[in-house]
N, C-alpha and C. Protein backbone atom coordinates (compact mmCIF):
# COMPACT_ATOMS: atom_id res chain seq x y z
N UNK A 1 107.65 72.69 125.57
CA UNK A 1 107.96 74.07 125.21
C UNK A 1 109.20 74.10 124.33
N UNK A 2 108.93 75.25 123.05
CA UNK A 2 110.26 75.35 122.20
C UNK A 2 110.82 76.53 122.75
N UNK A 3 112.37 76.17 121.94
CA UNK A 3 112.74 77.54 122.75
C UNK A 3 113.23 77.93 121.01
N UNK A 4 113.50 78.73 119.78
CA UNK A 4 114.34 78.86 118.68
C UNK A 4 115.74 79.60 119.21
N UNK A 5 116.13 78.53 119.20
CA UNK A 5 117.99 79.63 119.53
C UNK A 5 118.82 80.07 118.05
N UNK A 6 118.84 81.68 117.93
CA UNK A 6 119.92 81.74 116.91
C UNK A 6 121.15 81.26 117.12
N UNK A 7 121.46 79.64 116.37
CA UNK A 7 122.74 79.72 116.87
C UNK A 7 123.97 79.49 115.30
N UNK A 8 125.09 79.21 115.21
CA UNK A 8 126.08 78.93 113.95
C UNK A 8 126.90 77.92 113.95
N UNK A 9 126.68 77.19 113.04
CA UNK A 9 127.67 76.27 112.46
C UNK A 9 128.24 76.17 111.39
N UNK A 10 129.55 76.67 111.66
CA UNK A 10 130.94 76.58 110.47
C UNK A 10 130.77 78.12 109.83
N UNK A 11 130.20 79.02 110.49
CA UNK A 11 130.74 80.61 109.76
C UNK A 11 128.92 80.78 109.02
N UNK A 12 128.23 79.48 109.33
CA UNK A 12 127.05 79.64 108.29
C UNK A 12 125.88 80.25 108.96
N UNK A 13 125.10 81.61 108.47
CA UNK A 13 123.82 81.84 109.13
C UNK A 13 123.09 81.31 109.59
N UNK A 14 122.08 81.58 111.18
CA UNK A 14 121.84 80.75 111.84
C UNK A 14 120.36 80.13 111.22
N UNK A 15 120.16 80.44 110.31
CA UNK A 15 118.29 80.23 109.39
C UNK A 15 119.20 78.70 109.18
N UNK A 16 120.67 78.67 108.90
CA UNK A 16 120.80 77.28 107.82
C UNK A 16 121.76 76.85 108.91
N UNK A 17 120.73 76.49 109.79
CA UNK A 17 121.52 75.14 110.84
C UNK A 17 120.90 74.08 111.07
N UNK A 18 121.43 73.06 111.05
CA UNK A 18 120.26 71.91 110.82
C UNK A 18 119.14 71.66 112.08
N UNK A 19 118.75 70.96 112.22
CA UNK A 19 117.24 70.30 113.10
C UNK A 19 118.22 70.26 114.39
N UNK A 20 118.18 70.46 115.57
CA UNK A 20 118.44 70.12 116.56
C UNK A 20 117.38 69.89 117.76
N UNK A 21 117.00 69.07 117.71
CA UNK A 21 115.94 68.75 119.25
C UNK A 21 116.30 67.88 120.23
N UNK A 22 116.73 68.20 121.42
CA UNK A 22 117.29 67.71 122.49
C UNK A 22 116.76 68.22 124.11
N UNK A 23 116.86 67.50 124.53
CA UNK A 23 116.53 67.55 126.54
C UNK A 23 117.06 68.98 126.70
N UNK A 24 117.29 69.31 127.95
CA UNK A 24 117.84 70.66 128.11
C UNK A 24 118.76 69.99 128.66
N UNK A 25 119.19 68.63 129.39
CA UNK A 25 120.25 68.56 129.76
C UNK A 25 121.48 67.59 129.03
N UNK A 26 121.04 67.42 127.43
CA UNK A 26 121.73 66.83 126.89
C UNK A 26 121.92 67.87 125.21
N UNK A 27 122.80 69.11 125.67
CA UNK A 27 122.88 69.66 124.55
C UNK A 27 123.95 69.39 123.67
N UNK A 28 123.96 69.34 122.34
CA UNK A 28 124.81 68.57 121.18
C UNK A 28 126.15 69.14 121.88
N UNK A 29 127.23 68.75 121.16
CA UNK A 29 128.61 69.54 121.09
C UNK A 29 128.63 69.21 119.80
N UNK A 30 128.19 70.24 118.93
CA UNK A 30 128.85 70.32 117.59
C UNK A 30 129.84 70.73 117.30
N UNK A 31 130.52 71.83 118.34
CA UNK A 31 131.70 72.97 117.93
C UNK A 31 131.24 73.43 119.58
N UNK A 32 132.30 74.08 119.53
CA UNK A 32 132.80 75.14 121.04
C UNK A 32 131.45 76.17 121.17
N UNK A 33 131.31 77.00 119.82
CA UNK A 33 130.44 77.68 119.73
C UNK A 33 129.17 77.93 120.08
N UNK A 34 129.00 76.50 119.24
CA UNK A 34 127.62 75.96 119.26
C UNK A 34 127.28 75.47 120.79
N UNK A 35 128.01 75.03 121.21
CA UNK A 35 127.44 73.76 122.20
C UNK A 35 127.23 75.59 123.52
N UNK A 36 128.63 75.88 123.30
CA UNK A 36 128.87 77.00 124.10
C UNK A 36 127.19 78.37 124.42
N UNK A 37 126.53 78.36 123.00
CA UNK A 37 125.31 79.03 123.17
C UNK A 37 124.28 78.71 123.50
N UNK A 38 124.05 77.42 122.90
CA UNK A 38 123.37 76.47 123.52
C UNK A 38 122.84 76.24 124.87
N UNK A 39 123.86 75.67 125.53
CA UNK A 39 124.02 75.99 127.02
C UNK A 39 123.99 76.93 127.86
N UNK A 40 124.10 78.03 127.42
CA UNK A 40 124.18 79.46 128.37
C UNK A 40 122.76 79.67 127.72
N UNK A 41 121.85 79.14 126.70
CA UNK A 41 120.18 79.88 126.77
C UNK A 41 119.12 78.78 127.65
N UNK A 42 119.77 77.81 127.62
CA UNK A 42 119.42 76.53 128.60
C UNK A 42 119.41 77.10 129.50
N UNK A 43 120.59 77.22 130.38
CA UNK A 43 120.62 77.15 131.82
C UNK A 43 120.30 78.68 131.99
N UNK A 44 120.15 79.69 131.37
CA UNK A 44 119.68 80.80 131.94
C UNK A 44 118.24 80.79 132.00
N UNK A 45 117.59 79.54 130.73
CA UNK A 45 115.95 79.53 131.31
C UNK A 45 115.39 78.91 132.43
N UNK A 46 116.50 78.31 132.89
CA UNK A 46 116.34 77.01 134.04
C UNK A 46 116.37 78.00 135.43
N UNK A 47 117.11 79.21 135.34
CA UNK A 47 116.71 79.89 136.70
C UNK A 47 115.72 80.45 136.83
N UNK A 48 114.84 80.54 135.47
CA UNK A 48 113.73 81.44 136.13
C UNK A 48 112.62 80.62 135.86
N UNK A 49 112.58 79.10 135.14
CA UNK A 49 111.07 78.65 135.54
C UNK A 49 111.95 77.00 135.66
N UNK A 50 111.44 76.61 136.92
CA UNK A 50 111.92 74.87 137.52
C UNK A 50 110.73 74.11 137.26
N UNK A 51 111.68 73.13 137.34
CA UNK A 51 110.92 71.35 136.69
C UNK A 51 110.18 71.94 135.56
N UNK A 52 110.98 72.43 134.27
CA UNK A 52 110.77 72.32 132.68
C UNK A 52 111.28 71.98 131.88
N UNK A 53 111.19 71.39 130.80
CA UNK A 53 111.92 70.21 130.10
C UNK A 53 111.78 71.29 128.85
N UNK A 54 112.93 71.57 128.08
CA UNK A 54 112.80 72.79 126.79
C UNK A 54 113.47 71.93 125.74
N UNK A 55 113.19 72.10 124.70
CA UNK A 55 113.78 71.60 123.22
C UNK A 55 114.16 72.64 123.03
N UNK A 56 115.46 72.63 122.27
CA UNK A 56 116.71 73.70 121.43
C UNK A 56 116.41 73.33 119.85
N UNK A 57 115.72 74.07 119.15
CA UNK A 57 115.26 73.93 117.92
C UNK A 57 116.05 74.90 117.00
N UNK A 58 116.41 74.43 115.95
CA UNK A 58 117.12 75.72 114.61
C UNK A 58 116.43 74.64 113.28
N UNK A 59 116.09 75.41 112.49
CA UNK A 59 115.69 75.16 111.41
C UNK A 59 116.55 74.77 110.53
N UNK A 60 116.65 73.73 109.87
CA UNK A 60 117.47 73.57 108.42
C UNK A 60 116.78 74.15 107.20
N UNK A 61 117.70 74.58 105.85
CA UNK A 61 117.00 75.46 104.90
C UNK A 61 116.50 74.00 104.20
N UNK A 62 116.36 72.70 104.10
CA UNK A 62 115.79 71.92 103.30
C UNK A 62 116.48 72.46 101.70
N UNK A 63 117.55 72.60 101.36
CA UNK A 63 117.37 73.01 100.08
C UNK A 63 118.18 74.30 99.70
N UNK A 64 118.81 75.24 98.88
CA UNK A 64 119.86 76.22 98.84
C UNK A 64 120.64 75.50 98.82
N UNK A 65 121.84 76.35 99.78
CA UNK A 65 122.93 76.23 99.84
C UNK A 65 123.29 74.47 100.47
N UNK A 66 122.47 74.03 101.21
CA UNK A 66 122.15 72.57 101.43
C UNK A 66 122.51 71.78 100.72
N UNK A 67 122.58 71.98 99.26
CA UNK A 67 122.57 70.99 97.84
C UNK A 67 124.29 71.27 97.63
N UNK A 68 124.73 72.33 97.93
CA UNK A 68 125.47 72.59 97.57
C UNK A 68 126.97 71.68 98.91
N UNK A 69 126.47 71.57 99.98
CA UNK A 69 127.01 70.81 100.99
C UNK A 69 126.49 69.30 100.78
N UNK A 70 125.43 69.09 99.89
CA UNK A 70 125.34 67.88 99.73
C UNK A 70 126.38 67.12 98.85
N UNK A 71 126.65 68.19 97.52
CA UNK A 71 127.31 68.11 96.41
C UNK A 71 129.08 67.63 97.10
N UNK A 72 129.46 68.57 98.03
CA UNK A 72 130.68 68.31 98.69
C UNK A 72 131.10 67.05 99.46
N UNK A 73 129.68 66.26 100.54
CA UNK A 73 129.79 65.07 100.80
C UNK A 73 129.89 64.27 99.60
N UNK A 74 129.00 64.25 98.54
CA UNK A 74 128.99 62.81 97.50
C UNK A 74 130.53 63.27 97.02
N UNK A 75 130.97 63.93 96.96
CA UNK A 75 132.38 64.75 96.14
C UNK A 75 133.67 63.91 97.03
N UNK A 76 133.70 63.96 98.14
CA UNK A 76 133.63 63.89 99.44
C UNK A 76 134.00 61.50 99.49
N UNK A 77 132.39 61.25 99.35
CA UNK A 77 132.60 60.11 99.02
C UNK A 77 133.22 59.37 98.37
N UNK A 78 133.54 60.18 97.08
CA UNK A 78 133.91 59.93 95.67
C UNK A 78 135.40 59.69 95.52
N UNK A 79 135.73 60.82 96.30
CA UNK A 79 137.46 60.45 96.17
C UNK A 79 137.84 59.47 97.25
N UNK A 80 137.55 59.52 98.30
CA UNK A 80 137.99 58.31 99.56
C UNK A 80 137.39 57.24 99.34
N UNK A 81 136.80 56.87 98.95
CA UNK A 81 136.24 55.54 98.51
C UNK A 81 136.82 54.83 97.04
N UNK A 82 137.21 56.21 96.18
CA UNK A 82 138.00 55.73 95.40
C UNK A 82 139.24 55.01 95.24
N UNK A 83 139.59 56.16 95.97
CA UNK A 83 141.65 55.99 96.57
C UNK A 83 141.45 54.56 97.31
N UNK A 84 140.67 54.51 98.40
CA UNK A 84 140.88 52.89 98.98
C UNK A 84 140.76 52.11 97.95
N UNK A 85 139.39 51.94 97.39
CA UNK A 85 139.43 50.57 96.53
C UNK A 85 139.66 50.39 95.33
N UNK A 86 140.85 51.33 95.10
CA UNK A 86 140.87 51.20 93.74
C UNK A 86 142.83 50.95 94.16
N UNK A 87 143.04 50.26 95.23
CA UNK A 87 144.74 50.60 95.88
C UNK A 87 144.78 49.14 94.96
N UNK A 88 143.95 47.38 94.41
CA UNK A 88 144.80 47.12 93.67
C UNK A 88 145.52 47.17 92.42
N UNK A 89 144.46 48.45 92.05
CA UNK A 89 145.70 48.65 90.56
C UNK A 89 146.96 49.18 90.95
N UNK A 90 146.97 49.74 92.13
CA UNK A 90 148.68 50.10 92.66
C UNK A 90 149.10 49.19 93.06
N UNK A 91 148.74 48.46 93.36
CA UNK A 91 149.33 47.32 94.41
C UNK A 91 150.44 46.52 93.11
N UNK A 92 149.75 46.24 91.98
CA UNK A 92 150.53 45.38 91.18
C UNK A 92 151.53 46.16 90.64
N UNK A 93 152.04 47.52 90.28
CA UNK A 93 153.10 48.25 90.90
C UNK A 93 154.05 48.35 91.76
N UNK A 94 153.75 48.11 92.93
CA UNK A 94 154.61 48.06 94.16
C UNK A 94 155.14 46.99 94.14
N UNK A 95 153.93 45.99 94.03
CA UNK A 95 154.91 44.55 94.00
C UNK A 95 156.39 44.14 92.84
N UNK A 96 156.26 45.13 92.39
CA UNK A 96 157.28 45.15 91.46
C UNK A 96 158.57 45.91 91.61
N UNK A 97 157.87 47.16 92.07
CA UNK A 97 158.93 48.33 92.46
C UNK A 97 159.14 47.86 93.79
N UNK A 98 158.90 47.21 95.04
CA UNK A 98 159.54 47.12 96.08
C UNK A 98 159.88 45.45 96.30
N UNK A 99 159.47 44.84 95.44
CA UNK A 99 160.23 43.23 95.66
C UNK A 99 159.50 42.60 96.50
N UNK A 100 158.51 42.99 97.57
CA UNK A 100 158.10 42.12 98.47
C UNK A 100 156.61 41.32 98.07
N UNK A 101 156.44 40.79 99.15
CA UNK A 101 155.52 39.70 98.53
C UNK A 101 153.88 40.19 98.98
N UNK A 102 153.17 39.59 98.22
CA UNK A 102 151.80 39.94 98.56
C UNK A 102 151.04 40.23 99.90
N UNK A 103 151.37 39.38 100.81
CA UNK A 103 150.81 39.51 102.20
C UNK A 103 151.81 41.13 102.70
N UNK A 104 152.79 41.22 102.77
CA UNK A 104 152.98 42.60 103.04
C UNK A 104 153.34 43.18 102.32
N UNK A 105 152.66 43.70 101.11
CA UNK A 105 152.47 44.98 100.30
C UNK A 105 151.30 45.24 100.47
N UNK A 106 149.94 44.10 100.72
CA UNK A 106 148.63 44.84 101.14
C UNK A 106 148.40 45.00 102.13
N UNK A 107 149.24 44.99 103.02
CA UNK A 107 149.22 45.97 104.01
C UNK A 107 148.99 47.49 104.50
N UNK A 108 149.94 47.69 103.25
CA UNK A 108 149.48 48.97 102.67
C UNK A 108 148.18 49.78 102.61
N UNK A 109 147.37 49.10 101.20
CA UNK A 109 146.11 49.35 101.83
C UNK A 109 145.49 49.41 102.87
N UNK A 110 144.94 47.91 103.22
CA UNK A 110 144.77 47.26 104.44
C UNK A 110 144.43 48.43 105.71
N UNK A 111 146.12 49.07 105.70
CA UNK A 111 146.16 49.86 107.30
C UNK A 111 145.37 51.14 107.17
N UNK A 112 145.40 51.49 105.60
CA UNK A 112 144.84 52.66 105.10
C UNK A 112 143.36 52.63 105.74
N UNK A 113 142.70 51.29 105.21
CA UNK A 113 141.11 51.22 105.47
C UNK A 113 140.96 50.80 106.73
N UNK A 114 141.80 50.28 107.20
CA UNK A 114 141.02 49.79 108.80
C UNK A 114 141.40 51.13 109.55
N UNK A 115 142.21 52.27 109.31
CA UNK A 115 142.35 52.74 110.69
C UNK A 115 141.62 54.02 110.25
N UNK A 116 140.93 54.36 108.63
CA UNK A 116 140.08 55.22 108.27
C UNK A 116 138.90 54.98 109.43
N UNK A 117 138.67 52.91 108.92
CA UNK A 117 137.03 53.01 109.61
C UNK A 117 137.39 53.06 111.23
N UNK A 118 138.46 53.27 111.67
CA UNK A 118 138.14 52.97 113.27
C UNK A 118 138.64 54.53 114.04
N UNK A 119 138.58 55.34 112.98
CA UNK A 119 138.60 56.83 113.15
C UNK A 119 137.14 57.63 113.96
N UNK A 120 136.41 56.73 114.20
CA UNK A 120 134.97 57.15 114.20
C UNK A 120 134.84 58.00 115.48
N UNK A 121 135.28 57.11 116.59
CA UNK A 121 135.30 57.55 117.94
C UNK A 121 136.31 58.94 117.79
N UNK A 122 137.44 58.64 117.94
CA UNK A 122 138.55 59.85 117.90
C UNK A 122 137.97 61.37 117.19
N UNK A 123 137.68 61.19 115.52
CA UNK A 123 136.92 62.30 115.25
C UNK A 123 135.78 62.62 115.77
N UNK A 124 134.84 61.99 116.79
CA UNK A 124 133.68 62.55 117.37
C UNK A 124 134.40 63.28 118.33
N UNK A 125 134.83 62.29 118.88
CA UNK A 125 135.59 64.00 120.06
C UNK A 125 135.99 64.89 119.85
N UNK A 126 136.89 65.35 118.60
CA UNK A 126 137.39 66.03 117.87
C UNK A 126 136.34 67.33 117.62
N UNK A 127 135.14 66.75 117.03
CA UNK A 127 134.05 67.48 116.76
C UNK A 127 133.49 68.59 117.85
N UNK A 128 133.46 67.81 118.88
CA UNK A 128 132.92 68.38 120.14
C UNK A 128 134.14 69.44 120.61
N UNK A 129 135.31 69.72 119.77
CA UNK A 129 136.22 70.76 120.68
C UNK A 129 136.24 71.60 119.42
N UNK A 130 135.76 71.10 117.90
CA UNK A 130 136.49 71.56 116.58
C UNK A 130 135.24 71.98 115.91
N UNK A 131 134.94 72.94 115.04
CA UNK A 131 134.20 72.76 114.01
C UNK A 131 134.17 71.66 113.19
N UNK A 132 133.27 71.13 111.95
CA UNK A 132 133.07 70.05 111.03
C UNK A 132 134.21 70.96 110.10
N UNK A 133 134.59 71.99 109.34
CA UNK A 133 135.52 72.87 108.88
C UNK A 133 136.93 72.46 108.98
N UNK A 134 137.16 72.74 110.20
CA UNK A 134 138.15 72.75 110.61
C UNK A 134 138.86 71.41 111.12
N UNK A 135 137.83 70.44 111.21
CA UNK A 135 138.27 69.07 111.29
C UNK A 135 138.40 68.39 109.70
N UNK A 136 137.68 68.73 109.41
CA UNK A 136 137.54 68.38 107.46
C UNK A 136 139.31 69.05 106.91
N UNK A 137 139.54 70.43 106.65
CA UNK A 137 140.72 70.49 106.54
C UNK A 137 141.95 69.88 107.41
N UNK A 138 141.81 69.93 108.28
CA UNK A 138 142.99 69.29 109.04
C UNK A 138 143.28 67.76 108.62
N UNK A 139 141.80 66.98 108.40
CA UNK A 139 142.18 66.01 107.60
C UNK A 139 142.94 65.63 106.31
N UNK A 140 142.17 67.07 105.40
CA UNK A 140 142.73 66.77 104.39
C UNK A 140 144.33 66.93 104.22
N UNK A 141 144.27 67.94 105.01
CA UNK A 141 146.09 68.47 104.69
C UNK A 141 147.12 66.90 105.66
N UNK A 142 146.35 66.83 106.53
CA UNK A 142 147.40 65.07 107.22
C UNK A 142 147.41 64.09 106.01
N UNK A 143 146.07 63.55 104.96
CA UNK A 143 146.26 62.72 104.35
C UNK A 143 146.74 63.41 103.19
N UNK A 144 146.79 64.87 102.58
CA UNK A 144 148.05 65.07 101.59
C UNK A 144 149.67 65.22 101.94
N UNK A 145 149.57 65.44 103.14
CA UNK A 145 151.17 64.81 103.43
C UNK A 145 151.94 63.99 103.69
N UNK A 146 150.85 63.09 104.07
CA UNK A 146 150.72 61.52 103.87
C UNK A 146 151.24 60.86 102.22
N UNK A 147 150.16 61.30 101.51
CA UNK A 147 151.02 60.90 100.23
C UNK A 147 151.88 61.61 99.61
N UNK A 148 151.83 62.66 100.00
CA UNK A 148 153.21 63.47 99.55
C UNK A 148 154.79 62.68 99.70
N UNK A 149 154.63 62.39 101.32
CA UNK A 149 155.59 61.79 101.58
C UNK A 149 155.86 60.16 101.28
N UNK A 150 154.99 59.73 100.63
CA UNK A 150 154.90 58.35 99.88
C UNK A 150 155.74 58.23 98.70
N UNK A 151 155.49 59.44 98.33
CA UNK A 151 156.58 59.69 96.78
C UNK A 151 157.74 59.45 97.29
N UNK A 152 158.50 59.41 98.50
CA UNK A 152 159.89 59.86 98.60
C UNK A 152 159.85 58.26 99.35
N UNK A 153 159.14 57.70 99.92
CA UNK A 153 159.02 56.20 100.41
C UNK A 153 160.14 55.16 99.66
N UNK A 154 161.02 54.61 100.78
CA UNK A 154 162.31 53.78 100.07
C UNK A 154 161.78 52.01 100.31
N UNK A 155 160.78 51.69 101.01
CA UNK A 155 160.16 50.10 101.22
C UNK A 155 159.37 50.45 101.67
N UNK A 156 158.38 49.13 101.74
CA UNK A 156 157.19 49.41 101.87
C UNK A 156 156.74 49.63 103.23
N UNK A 157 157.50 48.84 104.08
CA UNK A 157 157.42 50.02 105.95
C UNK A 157 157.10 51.33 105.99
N UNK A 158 157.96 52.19 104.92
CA UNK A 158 157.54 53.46 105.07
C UNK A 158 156.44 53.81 104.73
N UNK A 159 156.55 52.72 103.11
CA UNK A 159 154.66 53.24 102.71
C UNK A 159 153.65 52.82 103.62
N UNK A 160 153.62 52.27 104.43
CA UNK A 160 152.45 51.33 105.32
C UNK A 160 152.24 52.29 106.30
N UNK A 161 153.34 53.30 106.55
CA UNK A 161 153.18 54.37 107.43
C UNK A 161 152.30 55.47 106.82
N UNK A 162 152.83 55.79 105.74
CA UNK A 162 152.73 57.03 105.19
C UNK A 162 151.29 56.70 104.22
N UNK A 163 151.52 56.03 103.54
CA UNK A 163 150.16 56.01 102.81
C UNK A 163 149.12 55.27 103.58
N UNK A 164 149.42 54.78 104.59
CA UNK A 164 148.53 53.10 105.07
C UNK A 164 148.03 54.49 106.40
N UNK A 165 149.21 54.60 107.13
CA UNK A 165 148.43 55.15 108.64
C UNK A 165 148.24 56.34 108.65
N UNK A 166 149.21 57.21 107.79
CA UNK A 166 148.46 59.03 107.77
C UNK A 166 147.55 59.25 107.30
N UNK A 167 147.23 58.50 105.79
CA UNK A 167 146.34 58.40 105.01
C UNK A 167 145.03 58.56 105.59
N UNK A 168 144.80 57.18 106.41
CA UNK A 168 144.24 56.90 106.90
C UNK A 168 143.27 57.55 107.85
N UNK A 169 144.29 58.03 109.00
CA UNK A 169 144.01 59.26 110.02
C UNK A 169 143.35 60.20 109.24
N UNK A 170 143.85 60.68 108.35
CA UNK A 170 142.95 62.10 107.21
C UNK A 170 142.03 61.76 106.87
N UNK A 171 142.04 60.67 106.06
CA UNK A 171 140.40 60.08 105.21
C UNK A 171 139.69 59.68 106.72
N UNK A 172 140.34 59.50 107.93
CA UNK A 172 138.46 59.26 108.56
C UNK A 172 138.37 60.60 109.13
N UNK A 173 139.17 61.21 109.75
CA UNK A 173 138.94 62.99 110.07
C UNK A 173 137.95 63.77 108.77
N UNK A 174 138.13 62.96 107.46
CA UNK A 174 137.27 64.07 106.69
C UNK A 174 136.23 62.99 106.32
N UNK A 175 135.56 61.71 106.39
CA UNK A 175 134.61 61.20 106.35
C UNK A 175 134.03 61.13 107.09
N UNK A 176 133.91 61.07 108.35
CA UNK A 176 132.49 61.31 109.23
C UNK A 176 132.08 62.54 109.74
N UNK A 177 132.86 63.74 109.14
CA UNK A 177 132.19 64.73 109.57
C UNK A 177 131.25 65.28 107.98
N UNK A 178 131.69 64.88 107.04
CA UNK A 178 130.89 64.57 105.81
C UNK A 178 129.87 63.88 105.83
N UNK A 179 129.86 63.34 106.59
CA UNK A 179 127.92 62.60 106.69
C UNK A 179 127.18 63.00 107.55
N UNK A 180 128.15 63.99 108.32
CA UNK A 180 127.37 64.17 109.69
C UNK A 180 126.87 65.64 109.04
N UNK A 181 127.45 66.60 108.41
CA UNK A 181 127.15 67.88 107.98
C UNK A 181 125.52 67.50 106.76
N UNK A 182 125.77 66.99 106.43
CA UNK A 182 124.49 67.09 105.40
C UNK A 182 123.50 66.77 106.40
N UNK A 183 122.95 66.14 107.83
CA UNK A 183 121.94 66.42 108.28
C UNK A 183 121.79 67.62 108.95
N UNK A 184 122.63 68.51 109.19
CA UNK A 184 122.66 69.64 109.54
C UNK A 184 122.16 70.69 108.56
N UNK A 185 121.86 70.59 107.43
CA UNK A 185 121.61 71.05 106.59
C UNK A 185 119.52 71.05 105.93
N UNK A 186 119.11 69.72 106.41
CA UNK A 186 118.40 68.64 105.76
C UNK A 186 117.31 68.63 106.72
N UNK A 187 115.88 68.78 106.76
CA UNK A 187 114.92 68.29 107.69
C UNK A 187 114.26 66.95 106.85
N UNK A 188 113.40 67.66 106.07
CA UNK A 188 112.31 66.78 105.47
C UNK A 188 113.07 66.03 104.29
N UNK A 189 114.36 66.76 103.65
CA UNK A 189 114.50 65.91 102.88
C UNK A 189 115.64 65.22 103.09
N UNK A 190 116.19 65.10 104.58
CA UNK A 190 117.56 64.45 104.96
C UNK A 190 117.62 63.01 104.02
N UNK A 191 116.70 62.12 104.41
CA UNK A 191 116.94 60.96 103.64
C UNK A 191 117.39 60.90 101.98
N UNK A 192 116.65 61.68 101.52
CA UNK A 192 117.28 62.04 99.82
C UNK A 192 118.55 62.66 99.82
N UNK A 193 118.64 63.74 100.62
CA UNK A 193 120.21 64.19 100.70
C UNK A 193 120.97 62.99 101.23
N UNK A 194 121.14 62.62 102.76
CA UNK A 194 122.09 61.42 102.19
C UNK A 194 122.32 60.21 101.08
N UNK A 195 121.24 60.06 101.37
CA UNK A 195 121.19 58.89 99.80
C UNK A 195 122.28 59.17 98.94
N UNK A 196 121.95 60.63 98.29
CA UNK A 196 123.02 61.27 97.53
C UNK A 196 124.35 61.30 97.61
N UNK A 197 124.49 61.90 98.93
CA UNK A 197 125.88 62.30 99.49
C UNK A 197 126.73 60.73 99.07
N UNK A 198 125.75 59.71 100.63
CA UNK A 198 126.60 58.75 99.98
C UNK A 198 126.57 57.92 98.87
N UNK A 199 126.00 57.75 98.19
CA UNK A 199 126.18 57.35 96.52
C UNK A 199 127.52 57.33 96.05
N UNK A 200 127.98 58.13 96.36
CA UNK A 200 129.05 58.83 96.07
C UNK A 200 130.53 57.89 95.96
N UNK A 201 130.06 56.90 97.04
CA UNK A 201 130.78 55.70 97.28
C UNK A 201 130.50 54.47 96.53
């Protein structure tokens, strides 16, 4: 048995929420909201008919405004994938402007990308208390103050902080909720939309 729940993710009408099909006793936590409506149409069907197993279904628009959240992940890809691997044309810079030697100036980088990719866990939880929105900005504004404060960086300790570990923290707060939003968007043509999105990289 289906059940269609109007429900919202990120301020967006409930026609353009992606595919959700799940147990009745394992409903997503996308957001407070979400998970929050979810659950209260669950368990209010559960008192009036026992031993039934219901799917929570919302339709994705395949297409619209979809392309346009696709456009933002590859956008999305484009700059964080840039900024990391493109750190050794800075690097031969630094090594100049801060005197130190190769093994710790790429560090720098280095801390940038490992603690982006090991952001994965931390921002899922995040998700489950936060909108994809509101975790996406919060990222961005940690990793622009991150390099903000890189400009004013006196050795490279500071930069390893500032560009290597805030950086860092921001670019994975706003990359996995960027891959995760375009299937929310996407039924039949999820696979072409990501493709896209991530290309981007």
């Amino acid at each position: 048995m289906e059940i269609h729940v109007p429900t919202r993710v990120d301020g967006v009408d409930p026609e353009y929420v992606g595919l959700l099909e799940v147990p009745r006793d394992k409903v997503p936590c996308i957001s407070n909201q979400t998970n929050t409506s979810l659950s209260s149409v669950v368990n209010k069907r559960d008192t009036s008919v026992d031993n039934q197993e219901f799917i929570v279904t919302s339709i994705a628009p395949d297409g619209g405004w979809g392309w346009i959240v696709c456009f933002g992940s590859f956008a999305i890809n484009f700059i964080l994938d840039g900024t990391m691997f493109s750190f050794g044309v800075l690097m031969l810079e630094l090594l100049s402007d801060l005197g130190q030697d190769k093994y710790t100036t790429s560090w720098i980088g280095s801390a940038q990308m490992g603690i982006h990719m090991c952001m994965g866990p931390v921002v899922s939880i995040l998700l489950c208390h936060f909108s994809i929105r509101q975790v996406v900005v919060a990222g961005s504004l940690l990793s622009s103050a991150g390099f903000l404060a890189s400009v004013f960086a006196t050795n490279v300790y500071v930069l390893i902080f500032t560009y290597g570990v805030i950086g860092g923290i921001g670019f994975g707060m706003i990359f996995l909720p960027a891959i995760i939003v375009v299937g929310l968007y996407f039924n039949k043509r999820r696979a072409i939309a990501t493709g896209i999105a991530t290309s981007g990289s």
